[in-house]
Structures are given as C-alpha cells and as structure tokens.
C-alpha atoms as a PDB file:
ATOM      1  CA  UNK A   1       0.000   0.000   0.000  1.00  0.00           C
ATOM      2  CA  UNK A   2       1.554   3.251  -1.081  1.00  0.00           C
ATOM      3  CA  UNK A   3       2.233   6.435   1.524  1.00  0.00           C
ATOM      4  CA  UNK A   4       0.630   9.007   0.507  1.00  0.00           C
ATOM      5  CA  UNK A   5       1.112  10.952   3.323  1.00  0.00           C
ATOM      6  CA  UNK A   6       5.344  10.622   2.403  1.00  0.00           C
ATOM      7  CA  UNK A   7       6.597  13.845   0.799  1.00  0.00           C
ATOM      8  CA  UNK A   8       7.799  12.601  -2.819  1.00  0.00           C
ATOM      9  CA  UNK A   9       9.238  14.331  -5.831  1.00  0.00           C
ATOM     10  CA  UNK A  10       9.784  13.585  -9.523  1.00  0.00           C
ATOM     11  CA  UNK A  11      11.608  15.419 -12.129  1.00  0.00           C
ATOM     12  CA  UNK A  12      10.690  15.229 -15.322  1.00  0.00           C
ATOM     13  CA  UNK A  13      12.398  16.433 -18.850  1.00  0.00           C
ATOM     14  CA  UNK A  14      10.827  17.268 -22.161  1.00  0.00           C
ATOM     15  CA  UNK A  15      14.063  18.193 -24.300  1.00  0.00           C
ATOM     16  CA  UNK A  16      14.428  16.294 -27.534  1.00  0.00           C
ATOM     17  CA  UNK A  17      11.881  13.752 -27.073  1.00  0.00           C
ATOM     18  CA  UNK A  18       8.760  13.281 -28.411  1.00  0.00           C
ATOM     19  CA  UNK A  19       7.004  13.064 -25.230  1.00  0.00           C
ATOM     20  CA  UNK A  20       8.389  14.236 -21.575  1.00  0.00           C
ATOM     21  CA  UNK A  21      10.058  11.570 -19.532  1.00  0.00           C
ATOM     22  CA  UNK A  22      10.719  10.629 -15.540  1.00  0.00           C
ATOM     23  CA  UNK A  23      13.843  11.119 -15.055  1.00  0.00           C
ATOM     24  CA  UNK A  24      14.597  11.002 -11.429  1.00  0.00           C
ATOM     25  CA  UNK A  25      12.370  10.276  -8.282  1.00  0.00           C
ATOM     26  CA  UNK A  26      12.671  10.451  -4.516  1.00  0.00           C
ATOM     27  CA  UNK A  27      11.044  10.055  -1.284  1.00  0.00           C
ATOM     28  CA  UNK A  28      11.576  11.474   2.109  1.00  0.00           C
ATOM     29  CA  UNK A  29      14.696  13.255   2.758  1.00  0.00           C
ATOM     30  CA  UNK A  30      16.029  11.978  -0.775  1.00  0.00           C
ATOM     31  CA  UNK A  31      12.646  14.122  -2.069  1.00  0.00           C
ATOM     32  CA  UNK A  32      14.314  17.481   0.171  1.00  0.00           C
ATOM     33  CA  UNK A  33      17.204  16.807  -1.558  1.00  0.00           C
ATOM     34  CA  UNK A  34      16.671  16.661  -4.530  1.00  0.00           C
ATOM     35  CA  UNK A  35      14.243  19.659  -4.258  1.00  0.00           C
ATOM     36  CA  UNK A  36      17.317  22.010  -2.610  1.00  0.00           C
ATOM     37  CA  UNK A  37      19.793  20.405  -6.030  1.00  0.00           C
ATOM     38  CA  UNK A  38      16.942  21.943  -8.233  1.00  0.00           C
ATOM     39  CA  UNK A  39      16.617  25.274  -6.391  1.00  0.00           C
ATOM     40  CA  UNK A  40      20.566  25.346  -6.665  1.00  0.00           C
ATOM     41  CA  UNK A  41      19.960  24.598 -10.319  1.00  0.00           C
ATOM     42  CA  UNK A  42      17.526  27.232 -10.655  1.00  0.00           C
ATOM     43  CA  UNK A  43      15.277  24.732 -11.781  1.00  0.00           C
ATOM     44  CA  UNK A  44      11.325  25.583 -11.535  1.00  0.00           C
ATOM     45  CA  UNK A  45       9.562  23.706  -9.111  1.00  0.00           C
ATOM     46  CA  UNK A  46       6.228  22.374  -8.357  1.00  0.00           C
ATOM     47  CA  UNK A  47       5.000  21.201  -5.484  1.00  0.00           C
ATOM     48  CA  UNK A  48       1.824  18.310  -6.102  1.00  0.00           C
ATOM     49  CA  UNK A  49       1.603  15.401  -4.326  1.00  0.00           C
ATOM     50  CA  UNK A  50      -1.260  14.238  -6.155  1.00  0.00           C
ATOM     51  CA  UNK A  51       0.562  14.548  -9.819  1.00  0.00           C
ATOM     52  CA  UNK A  52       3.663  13.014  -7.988  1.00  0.00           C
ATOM     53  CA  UNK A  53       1.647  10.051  -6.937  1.00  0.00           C
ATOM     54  CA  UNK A  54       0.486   9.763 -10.234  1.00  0.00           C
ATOM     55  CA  UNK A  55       4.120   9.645 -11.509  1.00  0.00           C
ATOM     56  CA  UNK A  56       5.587   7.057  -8.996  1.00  0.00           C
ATOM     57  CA  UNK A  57       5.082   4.260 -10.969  1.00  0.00           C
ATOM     58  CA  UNK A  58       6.217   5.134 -14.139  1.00  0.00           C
ATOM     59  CA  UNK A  59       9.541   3.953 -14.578  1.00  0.00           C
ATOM     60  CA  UNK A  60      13.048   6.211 -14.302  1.00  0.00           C
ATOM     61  CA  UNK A  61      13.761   7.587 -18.141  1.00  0.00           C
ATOM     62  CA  UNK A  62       9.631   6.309 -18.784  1.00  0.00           C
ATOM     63  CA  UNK A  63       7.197   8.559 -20.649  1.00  0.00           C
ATOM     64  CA  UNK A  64       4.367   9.993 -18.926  1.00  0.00           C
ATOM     65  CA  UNK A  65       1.452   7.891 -19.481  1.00  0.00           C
ATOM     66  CA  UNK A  66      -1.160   9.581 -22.308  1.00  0.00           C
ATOM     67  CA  UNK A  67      -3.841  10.594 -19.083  1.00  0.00           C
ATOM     68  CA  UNK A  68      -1.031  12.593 -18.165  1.00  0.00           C
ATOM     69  CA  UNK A  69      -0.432  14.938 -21.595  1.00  0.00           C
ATOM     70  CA  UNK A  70      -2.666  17.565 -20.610  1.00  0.00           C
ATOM     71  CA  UNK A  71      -1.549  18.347 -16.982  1.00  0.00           C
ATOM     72  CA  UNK A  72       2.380  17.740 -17.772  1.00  0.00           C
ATOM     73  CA  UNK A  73       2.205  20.254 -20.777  1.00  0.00           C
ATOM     74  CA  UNK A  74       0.525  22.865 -18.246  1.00  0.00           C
ATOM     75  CA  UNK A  75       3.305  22.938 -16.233  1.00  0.00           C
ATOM     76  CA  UNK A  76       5.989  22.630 -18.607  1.00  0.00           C
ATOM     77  CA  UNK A  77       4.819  25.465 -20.620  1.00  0.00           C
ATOM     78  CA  UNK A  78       4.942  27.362 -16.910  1.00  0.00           C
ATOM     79  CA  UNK A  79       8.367  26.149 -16.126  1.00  0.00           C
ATOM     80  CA  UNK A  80       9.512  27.592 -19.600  1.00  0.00           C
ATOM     81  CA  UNK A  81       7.859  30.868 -19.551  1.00  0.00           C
ATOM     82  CA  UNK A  82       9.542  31.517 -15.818  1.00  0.00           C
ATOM     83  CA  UNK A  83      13.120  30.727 -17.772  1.00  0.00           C
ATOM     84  CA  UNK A  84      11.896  32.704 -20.616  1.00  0.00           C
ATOM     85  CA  UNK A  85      12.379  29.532 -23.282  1.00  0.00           C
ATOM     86  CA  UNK A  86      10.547  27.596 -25.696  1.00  0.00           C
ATOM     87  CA  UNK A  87      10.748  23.926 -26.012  1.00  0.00           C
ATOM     88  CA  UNK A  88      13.479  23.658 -28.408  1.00  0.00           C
ATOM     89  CA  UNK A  89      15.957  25.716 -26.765  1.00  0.00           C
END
C-alpha cells in the first residue's frame, strides 16, 4: 500500500523527445534533496503530491502515461515561460 502521506518528488524532462520523460524520483529526505539540487539549479519547481503520486510508478527515463499529456504540458509550458524559453531551446 503506497504512503501518501510521504513527501515525494519527480523530475521530469521534455528536451528532444517526443514526449516528456521521468527522469529522477525520490522520497523522504532523498525528495528534500533533490528539491534544494533543483533550487541550486535554478530549476522551476512544483509542489503536487497528487501529480507526484500519479508519476511514482512510471519507470526512471519512462514517458508519462497519455492521461497525463494535458496536466504535464501545463506545467511545462509554466516552467519555460519563468526561464523565458521555448521547447526547443
């Protein structure tokens, strides 16, 4: 039975592929962690444990199941307006 009450993070990249990818995951202090490397990174961040939870299974370098499209492409077109980029750059 899965935790939800356990703070989790996922990263995910869109890049050069056709559709965006998992590529790292955490829990507990491994999920701080790698939270604080982003912020370091000036990375955007987004903070939803239900959208994590829906991410935990897929598997590390995994696309984002097809349910997902809609709500990862909202916040990817977020995280590249805050850097000022488009997709391709």
């Amino acid at each position: 039975m899965k935790d939800l009450n356990q703070d989790k993070s996922v990263a995910l990249e869109y890049g050069n592929h056709k559709v965006p990818r998992v590529i790292a995951k955490a829990q507990g202090d491994y999920s701080s962690i790698m939270r604080e490397t982003a912020r370091e990174l000036n990375i955007p961040i987004l903070r939803d444990s239900n959208l994590a939870a829906l991410l935990e299974d897929v598997e590390l370098d995994g696309e984002i199941p097809e349910e997902l499209f809609e709500m990862v492409a909202i916040i990817l077109s977020w995280a590249y307006w805050l850097r000022d980029k488009k997709p391709d750059e």
